[in-house]
C-alpha atoms as a PDB file:
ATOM      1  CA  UNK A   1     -20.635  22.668  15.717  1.00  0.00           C
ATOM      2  CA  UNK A   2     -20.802  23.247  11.779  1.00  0.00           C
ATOM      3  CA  UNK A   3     -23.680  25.158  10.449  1.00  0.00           C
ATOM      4  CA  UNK A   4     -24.845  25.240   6.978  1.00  0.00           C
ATOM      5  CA  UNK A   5     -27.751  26.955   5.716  1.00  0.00           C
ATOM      6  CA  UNK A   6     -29.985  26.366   2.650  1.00  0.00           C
ATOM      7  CA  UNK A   7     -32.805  28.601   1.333  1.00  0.00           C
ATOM      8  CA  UNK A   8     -35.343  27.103   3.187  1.00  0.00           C
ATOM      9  CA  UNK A   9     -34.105  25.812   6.613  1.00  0.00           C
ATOM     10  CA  UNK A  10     -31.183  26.242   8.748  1.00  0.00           C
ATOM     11  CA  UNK A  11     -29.521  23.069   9.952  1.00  0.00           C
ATOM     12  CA  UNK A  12     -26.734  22.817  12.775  1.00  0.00           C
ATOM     13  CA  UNK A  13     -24.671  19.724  12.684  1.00  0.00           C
ATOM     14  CA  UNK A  14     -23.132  18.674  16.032  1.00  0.00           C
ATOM     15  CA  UNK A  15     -19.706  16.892  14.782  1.00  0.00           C
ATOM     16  CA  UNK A  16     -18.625  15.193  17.342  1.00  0.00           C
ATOM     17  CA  UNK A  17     -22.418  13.003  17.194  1.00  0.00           C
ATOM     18  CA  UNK A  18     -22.855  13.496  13.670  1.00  0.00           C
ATOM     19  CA  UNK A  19     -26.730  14.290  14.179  1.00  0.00           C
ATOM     20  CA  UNK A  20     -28.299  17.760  13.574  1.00  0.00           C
ATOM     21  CA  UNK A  21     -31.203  19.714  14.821  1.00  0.00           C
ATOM     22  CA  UNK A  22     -33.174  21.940  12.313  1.00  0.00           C
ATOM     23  CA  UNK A  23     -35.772  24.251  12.282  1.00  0.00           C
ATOM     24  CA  UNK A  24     -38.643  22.331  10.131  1.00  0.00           C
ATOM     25  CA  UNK A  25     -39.479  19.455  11.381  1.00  0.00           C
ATOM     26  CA  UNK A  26     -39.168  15.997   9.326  1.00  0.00           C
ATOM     27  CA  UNK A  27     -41.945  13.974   8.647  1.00  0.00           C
ATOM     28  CA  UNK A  28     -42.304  10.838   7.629  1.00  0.00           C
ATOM     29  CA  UNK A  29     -43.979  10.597   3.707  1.00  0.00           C
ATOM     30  CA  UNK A  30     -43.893   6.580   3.005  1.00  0.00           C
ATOM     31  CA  UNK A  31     -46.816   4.947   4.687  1.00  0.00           C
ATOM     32  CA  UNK A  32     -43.935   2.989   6.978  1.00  0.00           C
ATOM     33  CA  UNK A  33     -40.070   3.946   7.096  1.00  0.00           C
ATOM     34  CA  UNK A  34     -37.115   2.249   9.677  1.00  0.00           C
ATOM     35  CA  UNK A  35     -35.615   4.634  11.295  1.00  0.00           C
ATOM     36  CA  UNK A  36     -31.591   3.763  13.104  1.00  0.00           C
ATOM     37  CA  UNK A  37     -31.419   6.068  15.963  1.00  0.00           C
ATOM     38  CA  UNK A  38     -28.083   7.598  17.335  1.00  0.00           C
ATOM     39  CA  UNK A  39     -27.699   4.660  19.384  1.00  0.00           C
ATOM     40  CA  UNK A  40     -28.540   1.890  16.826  1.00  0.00           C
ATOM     41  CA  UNK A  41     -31.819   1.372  18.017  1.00  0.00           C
ATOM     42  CA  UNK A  42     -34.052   0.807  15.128  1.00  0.00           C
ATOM     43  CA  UNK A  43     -37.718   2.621  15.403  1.00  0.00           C
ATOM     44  CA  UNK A  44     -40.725   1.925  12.899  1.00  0.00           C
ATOM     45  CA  UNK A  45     -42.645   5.001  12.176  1.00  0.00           C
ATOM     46  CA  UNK A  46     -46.075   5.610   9.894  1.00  0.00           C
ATOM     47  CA  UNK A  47     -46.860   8.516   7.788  1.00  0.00           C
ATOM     48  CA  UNK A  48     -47.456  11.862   8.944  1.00  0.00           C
ATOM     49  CA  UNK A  49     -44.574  10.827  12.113  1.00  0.00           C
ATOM     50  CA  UNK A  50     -42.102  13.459  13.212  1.00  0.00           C
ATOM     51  CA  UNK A  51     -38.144  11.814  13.155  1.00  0.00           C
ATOM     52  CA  UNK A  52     -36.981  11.931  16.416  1.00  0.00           C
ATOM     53  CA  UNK A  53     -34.529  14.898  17.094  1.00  0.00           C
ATOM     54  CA  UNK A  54     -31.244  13.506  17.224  1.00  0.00           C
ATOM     55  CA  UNK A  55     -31.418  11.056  14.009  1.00  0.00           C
ATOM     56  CA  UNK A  56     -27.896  10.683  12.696  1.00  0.00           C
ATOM     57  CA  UNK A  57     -27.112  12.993   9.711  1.00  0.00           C
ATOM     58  CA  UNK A  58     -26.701   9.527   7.509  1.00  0.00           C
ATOM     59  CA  UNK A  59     -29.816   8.217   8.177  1.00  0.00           C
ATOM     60  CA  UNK A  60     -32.222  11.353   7.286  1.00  0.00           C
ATOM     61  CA  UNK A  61     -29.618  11.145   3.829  1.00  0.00           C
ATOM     62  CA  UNK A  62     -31.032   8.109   3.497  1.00  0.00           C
ATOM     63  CA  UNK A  63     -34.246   8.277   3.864  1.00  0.00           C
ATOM     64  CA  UNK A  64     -34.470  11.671   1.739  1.00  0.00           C
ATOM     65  CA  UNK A  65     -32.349  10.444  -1.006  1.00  0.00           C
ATOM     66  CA  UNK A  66     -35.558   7.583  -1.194  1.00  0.00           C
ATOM     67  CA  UNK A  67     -38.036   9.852  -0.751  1.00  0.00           C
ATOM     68  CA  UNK A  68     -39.238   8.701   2.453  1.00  0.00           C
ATOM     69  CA  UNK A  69     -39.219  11.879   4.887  1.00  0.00           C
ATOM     70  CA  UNK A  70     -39.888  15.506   4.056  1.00  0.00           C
ATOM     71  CA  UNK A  71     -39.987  18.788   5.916  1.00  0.00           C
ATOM     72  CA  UNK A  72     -43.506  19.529   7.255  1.00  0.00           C
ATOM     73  CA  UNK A  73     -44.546  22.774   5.475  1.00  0.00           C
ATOM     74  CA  UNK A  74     -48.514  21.286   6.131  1.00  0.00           C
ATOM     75  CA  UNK A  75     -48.945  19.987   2.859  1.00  0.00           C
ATOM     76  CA  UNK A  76     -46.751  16.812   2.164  1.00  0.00           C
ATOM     77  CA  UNK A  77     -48.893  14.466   4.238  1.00  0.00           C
ATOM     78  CA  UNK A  78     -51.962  16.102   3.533  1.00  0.00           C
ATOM     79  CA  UNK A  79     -51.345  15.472  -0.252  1.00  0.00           C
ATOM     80  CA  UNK A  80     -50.270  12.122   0.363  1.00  0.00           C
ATOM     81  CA  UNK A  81     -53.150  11.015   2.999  1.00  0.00           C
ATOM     82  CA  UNK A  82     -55.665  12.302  -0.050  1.00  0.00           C
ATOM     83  CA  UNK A  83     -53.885   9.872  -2.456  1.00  0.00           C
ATOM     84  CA  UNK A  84     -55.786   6.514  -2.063  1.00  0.00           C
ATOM     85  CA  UNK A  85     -52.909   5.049  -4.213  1.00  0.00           C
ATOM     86  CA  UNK A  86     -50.207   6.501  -1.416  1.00  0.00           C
END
């Protein structure tokens, strides 16, 4: 395993699966994202939704890089849910 660590989480990649585990959970910002699981599954989750542990590496890219998931520090779905617009 590879481990990297950023200022505000520590994430352990398993190479040989190519999905992580990290200590703040993901959540689910969009009011509805796709998710691809490890096994190609796909899974349809609404905001405020944990990612399941074990979500390949590329796919939580993905959905950061657009914005769609965040880390749950209590305040990213709270801020959203408030925004009627959201």
């Amino acid at each position: 395993m590879a481990e990297t660590k950023s200022t505000t989480t520590t994430k352990t990649t398993d190479t040989s699966t190519g999905t992580r585990s990290r200590t703040k959970q993901l959540v689910v910002l969009a009011p509805l994202v796709s998710v691809r699981d490890a096994e190609g599954r796909i899974q349809y989750l609404y905001r405020g939704a944990e990612l399941p542990k074990g979500t390949p590496q590329a796919e939580l890219d993905r959905l950061q890089e657009m914005e769609l998931i965040g880390e749950d520090d209590g305040t990213a779905v709270a801020g959203i849910a408030a925004d009627p617009q959201g």
